[in-house]
Protein backbone atom coordinates (compact mmCIF):
# COMPACT_ATOMS: atom_id res chain seq x y z
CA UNK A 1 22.08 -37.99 228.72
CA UNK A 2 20.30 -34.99 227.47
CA UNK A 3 19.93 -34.07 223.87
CA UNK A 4 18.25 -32.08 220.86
CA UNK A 5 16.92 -35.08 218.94
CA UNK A 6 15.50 -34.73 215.14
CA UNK A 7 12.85 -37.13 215.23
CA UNK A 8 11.41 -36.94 211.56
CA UNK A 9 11.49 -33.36 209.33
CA UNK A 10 10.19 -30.76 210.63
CA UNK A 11 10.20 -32.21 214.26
CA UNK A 12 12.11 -31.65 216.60
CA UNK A 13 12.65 -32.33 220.86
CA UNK A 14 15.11 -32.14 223.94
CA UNK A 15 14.56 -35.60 225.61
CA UNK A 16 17.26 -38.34 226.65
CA UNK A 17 19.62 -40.31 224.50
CA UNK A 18 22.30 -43.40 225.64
CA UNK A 19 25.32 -42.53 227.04
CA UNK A 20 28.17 -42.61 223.98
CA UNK A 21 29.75 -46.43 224.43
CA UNK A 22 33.88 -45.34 224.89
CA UNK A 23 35.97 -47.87 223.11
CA UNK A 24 39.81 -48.53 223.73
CA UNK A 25 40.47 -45.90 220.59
CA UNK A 26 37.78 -43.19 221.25
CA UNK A 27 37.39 -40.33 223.23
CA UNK A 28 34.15 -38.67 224.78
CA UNK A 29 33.54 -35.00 225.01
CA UNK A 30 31.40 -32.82 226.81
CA UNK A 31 29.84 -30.27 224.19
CA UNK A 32 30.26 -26.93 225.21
CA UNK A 33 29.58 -25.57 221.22
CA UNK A 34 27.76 -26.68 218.55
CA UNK A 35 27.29 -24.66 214.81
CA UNK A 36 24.50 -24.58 212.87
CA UNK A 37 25.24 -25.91 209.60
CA UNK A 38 23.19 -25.45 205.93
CA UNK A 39 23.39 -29.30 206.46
CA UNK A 40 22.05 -29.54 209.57
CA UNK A 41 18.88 -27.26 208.20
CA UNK A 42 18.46 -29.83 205.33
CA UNK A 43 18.55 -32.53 208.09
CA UNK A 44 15.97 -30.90 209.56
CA UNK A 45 13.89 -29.98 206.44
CA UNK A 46 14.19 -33.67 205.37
CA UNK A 47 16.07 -33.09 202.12
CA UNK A 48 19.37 -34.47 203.16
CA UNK A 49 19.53 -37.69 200.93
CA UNK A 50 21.76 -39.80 204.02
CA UNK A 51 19.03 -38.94 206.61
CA UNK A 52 17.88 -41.03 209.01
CA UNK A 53 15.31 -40.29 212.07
CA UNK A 54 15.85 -40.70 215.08
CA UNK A 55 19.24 -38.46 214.71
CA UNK A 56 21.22 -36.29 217.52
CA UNK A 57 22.95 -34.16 214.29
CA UNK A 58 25.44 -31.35 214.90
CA UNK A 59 29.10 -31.45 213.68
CA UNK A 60 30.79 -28.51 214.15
CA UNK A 61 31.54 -29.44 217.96
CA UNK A 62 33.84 -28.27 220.81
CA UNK A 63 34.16 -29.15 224.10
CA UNK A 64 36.25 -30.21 226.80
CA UNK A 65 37.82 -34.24 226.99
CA UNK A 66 35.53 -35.92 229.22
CA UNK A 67 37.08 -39.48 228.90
CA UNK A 68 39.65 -41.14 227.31
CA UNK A 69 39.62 -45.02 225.36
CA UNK A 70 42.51 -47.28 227.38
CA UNK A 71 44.72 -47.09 224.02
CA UNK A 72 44.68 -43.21 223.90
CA UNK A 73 47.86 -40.83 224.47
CA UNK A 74 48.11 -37.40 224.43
CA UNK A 75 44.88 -35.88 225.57
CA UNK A 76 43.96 -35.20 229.03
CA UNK A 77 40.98 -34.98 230.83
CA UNK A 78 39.82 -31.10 231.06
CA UNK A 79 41.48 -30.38 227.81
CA UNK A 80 39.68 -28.07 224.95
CA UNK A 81 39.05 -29.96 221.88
CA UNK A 82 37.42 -29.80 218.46
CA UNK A 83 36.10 -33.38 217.03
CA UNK A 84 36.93 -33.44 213.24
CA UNK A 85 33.52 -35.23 212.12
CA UNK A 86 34.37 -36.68 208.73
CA UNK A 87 35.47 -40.38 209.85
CA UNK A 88 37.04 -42.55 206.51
CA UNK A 89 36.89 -46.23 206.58
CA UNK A 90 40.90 -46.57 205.97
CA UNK A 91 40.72 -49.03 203.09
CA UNK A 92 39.02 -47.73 199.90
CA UNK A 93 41.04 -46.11 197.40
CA UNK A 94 40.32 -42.62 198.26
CA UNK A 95 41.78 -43.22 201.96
CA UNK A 96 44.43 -45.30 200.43
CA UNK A 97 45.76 -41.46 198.32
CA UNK A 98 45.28 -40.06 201.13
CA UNK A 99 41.70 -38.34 200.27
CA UNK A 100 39.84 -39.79 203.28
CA UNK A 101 37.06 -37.05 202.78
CA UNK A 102 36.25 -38.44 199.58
CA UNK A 103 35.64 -42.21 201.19
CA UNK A 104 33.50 -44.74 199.27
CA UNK A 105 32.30 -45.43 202.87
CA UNK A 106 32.21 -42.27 204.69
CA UNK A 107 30.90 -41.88 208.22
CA UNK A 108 30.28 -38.29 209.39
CA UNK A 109 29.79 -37.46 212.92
CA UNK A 110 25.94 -35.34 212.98
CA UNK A 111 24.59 -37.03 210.10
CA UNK A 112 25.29 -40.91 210.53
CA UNK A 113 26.54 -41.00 213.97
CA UNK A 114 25.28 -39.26 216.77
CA UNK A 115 26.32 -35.51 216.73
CA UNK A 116 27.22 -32.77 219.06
CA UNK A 117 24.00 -31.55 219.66
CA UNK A 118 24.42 -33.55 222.93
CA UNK A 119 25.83 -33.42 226.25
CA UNK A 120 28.10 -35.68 224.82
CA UNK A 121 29.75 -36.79 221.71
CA UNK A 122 32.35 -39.73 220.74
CA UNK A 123 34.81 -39.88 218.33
CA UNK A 124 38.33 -41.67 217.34
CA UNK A 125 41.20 -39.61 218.90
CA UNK A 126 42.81 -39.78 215.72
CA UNK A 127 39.66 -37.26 215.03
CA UNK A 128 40.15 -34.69 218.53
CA UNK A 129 42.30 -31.91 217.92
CA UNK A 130 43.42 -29.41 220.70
CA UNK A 131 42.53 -25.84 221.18
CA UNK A 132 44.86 -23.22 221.03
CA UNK A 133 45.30 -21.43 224.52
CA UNK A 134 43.02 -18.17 224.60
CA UNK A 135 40.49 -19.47 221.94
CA UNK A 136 37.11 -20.05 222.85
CA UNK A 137 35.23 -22.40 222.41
CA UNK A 138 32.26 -20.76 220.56
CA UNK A 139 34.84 -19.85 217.92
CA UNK A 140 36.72 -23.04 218.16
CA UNK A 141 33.78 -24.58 216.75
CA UNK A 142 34.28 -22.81 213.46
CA UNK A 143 37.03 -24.80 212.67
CA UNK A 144 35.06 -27.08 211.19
CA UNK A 145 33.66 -24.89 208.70
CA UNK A 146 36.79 -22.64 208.26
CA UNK A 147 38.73 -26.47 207.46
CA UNK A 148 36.23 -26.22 204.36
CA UNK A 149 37.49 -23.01 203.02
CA UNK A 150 41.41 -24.01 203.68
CA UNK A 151 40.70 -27.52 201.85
CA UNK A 152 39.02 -25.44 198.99
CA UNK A 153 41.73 -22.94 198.91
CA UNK A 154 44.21 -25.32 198.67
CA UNK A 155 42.65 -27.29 196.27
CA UNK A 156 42.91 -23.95 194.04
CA UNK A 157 45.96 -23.01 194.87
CA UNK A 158 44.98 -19.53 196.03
CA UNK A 159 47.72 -17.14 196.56
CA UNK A 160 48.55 -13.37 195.63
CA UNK A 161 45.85 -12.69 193.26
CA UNK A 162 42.46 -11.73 192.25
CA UNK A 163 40.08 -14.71 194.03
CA UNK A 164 36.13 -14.43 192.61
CA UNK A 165 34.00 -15.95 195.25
CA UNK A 166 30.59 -16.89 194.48
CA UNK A 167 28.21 -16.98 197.33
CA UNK A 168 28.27 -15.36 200.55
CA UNK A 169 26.74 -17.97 202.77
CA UNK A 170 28.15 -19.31 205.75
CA UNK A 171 30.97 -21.85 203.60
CA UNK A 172 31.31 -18.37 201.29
CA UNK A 173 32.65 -15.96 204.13
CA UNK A 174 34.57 -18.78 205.77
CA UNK A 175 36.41 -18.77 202.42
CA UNK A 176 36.94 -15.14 201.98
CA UNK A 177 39.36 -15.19 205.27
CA UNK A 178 40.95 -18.47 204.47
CA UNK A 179 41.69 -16.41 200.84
CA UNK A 180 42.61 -13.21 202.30
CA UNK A 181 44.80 -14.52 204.78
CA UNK A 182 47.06 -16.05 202.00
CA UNK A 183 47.02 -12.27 200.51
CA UNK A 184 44.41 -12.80 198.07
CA UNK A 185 42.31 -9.38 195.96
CA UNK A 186 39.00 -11.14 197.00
CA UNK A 187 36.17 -10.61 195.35
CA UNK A 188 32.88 -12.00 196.38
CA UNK A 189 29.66 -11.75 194.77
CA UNK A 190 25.71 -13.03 196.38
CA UNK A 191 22.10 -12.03 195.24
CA UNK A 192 21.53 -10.74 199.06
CA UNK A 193 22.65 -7.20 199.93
CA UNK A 194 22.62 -7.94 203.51
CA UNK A 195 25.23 -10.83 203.25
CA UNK A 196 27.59 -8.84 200.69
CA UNK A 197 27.28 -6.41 203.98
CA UNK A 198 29.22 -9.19 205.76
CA UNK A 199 31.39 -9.86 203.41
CA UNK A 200 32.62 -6.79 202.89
CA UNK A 201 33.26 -6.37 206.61
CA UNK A 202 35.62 -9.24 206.43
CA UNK A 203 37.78 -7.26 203.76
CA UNK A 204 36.17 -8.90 200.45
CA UNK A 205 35.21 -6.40 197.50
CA UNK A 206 31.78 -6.54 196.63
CA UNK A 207 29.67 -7.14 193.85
CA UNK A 208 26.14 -7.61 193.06
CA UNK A 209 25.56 -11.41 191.12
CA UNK A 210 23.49 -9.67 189.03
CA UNK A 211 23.51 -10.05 184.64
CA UNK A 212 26.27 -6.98 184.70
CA UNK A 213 28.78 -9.70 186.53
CA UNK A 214 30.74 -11.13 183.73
CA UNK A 215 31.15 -7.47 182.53
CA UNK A 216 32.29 -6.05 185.45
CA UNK A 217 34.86 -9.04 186.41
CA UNK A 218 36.23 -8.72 183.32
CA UNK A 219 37.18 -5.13 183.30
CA UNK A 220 38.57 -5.19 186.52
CA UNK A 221 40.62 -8.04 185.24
CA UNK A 222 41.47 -6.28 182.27
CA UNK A 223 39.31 -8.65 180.06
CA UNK A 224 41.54 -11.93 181.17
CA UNK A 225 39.03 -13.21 183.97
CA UNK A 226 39.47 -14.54 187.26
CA UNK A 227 42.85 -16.16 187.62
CA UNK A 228 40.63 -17.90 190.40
CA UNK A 229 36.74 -18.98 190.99
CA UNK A 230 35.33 -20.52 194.04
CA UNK A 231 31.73 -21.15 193.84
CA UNK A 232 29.66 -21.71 197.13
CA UNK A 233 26.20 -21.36 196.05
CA UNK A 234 25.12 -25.14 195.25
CA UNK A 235 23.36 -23.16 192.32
CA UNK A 236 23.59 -25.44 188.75
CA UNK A 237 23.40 -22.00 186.80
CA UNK A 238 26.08 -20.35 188.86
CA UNK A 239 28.18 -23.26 188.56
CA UNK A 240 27.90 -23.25 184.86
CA UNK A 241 28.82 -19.74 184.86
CA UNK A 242 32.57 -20.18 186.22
CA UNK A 243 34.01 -21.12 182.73
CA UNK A 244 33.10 -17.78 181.65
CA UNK A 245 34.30 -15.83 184.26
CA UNK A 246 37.55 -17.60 184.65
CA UNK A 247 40.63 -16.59 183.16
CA UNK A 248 42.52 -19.01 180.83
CA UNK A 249 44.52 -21.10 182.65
CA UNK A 250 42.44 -20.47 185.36
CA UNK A 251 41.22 -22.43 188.26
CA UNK A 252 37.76 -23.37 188.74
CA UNK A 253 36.62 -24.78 192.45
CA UNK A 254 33.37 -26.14 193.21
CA UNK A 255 32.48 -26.55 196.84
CA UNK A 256 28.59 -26.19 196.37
CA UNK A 257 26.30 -29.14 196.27
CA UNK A 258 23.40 -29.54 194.13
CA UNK A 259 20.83 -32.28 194.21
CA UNK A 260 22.57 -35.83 192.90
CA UNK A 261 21.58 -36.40 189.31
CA UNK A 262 21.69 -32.69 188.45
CA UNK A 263 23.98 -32.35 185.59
CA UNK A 264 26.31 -29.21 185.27
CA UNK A 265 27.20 -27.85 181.70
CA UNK A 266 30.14 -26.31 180.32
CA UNK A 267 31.01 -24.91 177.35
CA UNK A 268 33.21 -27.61 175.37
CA UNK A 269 35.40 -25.66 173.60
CA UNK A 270 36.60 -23.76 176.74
CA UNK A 271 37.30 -26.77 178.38
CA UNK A 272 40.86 -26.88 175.65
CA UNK A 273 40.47 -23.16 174.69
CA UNK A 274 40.98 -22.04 178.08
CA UNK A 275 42.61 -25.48 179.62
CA UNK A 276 41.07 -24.61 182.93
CA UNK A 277 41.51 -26.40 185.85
CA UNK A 278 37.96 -27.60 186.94
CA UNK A 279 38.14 -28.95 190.91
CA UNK A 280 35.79 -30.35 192.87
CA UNK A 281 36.34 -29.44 197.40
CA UNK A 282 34.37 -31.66 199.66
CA UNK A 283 35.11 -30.97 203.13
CA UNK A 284 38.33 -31.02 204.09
CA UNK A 285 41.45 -33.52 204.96
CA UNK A 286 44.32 -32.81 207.18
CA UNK A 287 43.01 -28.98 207.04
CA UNK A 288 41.93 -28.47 211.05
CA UNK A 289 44.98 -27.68 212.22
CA UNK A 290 45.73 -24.76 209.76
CA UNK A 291 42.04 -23.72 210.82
CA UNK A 292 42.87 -23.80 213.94
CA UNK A 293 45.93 -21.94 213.52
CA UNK A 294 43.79 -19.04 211.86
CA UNK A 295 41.19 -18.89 214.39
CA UNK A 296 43.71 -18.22 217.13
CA UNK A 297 45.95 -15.77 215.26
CA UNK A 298 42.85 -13.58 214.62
CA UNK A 299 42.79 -13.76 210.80
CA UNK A 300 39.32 -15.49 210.95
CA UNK A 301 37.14 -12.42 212.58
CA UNK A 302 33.70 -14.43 211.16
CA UNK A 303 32.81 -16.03 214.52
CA UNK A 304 31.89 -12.59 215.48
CA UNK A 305 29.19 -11.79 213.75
CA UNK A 306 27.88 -15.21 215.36
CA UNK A 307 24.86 -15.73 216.81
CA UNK A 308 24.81 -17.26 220.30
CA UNK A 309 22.06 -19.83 221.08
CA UNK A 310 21.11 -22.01 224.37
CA UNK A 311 21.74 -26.14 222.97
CA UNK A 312 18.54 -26.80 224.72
CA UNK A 313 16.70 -23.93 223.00
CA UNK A 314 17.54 -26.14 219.30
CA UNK A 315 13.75 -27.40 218.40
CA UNK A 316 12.82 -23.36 218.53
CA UNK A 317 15.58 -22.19 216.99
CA UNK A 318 15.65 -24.56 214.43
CA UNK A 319 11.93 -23.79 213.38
CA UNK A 320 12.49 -20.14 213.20
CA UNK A 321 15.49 -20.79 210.79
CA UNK A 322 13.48 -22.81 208.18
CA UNK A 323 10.63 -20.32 208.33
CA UNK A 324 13.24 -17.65 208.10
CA UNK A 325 16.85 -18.79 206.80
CA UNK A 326 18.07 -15.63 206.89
CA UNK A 327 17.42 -14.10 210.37
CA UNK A 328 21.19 -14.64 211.31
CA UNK A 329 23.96 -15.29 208.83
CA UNK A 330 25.67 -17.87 211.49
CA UNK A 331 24.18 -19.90 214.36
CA UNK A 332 25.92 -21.44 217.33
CA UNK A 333 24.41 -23.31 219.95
CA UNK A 334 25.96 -23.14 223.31
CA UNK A 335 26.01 -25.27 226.89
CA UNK A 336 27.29 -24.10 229.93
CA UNK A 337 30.35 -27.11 230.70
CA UNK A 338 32.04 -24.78 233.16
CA UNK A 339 30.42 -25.94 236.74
């Protein structure tokens, strides 16, 4: 079958690929949309520290069932489906609590296993979830991504309140609906006007990360802080800047990634002063439905300001973005499954 294949950083090329082998417990599906993820650019860069070349990445993936494993019930042939990519191994402790995302021996679809940027993708049916009637499936392949920000909300327990979001990448605006849509004040903040632009279209307050931050949070907060900080920016500094900015007895979130070894600093006495909540979000577990559930009922309007690409147009598009990472704030690459 036909596929965008990484072959080393910086290279990439549409050539053929085997056929996904279907076993009794898997089902295959024919990709009809694939999203660009920050982690698929660092595939392609080279600076993801799990890579491995040859790799067919890509895991924000829907399609329609094309086949279905001989021990599989309850998903037809034809039917829309998203592939939920982080596979856990079922026996580690992590899996055992019920925190599969977190497993010692994590698989992910797109970065260990071949991905969606395929004709055609495999994964456990335990891992296909169907798509609500009337979604597409351009924005049903934001559920991955939008299953990030409802992990990382409920990780903080966002409700009715003031939310400070840090970063207004792709993960950041993803987070700003899953916030607002459980009637949060949100409040994002990013170094780049043009994606504050976004974010305020999806109903987020503004405000510049600049050295008048803390300031400003504050007095809006009536000098008590952030009942609530999510930081998306994988920046160590910015991360280290959450104890100040959250309130005490505050909730701090961390869904960014910096490199491994990279320590991250905070102010000891704040840690008891304060008795903030500090949280780590990877991923998400049990979340798709819920995203699912927000795509459909139009609370998530951030597939919109999508841009559409042809799958087999990948190795071009690909180069542009890491020559120019901002030209769009969200990339999807599409295949025509209808004929």
């Amino acid at each position: 079958m036909r596929a965008a294949i990484m072959d080393a950083p910086l290279h990439m090329h549409v050539g053929a690929v085997e056929e996904p082998h279907l076993e009794a417990d898997e089902v295959i599906v024919s990709v009809g949309a694939a999203g660009i993820c920050a982690g698929d650019i660092y595939y392609y860069l080279g600076k993801n520290p799990y890579a491995a070349y040859p790799q067919v990445c890509g895991h924000e993936i829907a399609g329609v069932v094309n086949e279905v494993g001989a021990n599989v019930r309850g998903i037809e042939i034809g039917a829309k489906v998203v592939v939920e990519p982080f596979l856990g191994c079922g026996h580690c402790y992590p899996c055992r609590v019920g925190k599969s995302n977190c497993c010692a021996n994590l698989r992910i679809i797109g970065v260990h296993l071949p991905g969606g940027y395929a004709e055609r993708v495999k994964a456990p049916a335990t891992h296909i979830h169907r798509v609500p009637d009337g979604l597409s499936l351009a924005f049903a392949s934001f559920a991955e991504p939008v299953a990030v920000g409802v992990q990382a909300c409920r990780r903080g327990e966002v409700g009715a309140e003031y939310v400070l979001i840090l970063g207004c990448g792709p993960i950041g605006l993803a987070l700003i609906e899953v916030a607002r849509s459980r009637d949060a004040h949100v409040v994002a903040t990013d170094v780049v006007q043009s994606r504050l632009e976004v974010a305020a279209q999806l109903g987020a307050e503004t405000l510049l990360s600049d050295d008048r931050l803390l300031s400003t949070v504050l007095e809006q907060t009536h000098g008590e802080g952030a009942p609530v900080v999510i930081e998306a920016t994988g920046n160590a500094q910015v991360m280290q800047s959450t104890a100040a900015l959250v309130a005490a007895g505050g909730r701090i979130v961390i869904v960014g990634l910096v490199k491994e070894g990279v320590p991250i600093a905070f102010p000891g006495l704040d840690l008891t002063r304060k008795e903030m909540t500090i949280l780590g979000s990877r991923a998400s577990v049990n979340c798709f439905p819920e995203a699912l559930e927000l795509l459909a009922s139009g609370a998530i309007q951030y597939p919109r300001i999508a841009t559409e690409f042809d799958l087999w147009d990948a190795p071009r598009i690909f180069a542009e973005l890491a020559e120019h990472p901002a030209k769009v704030h969200k990339g999807v690459l599409m295949r025509d499954i209808t004929s």
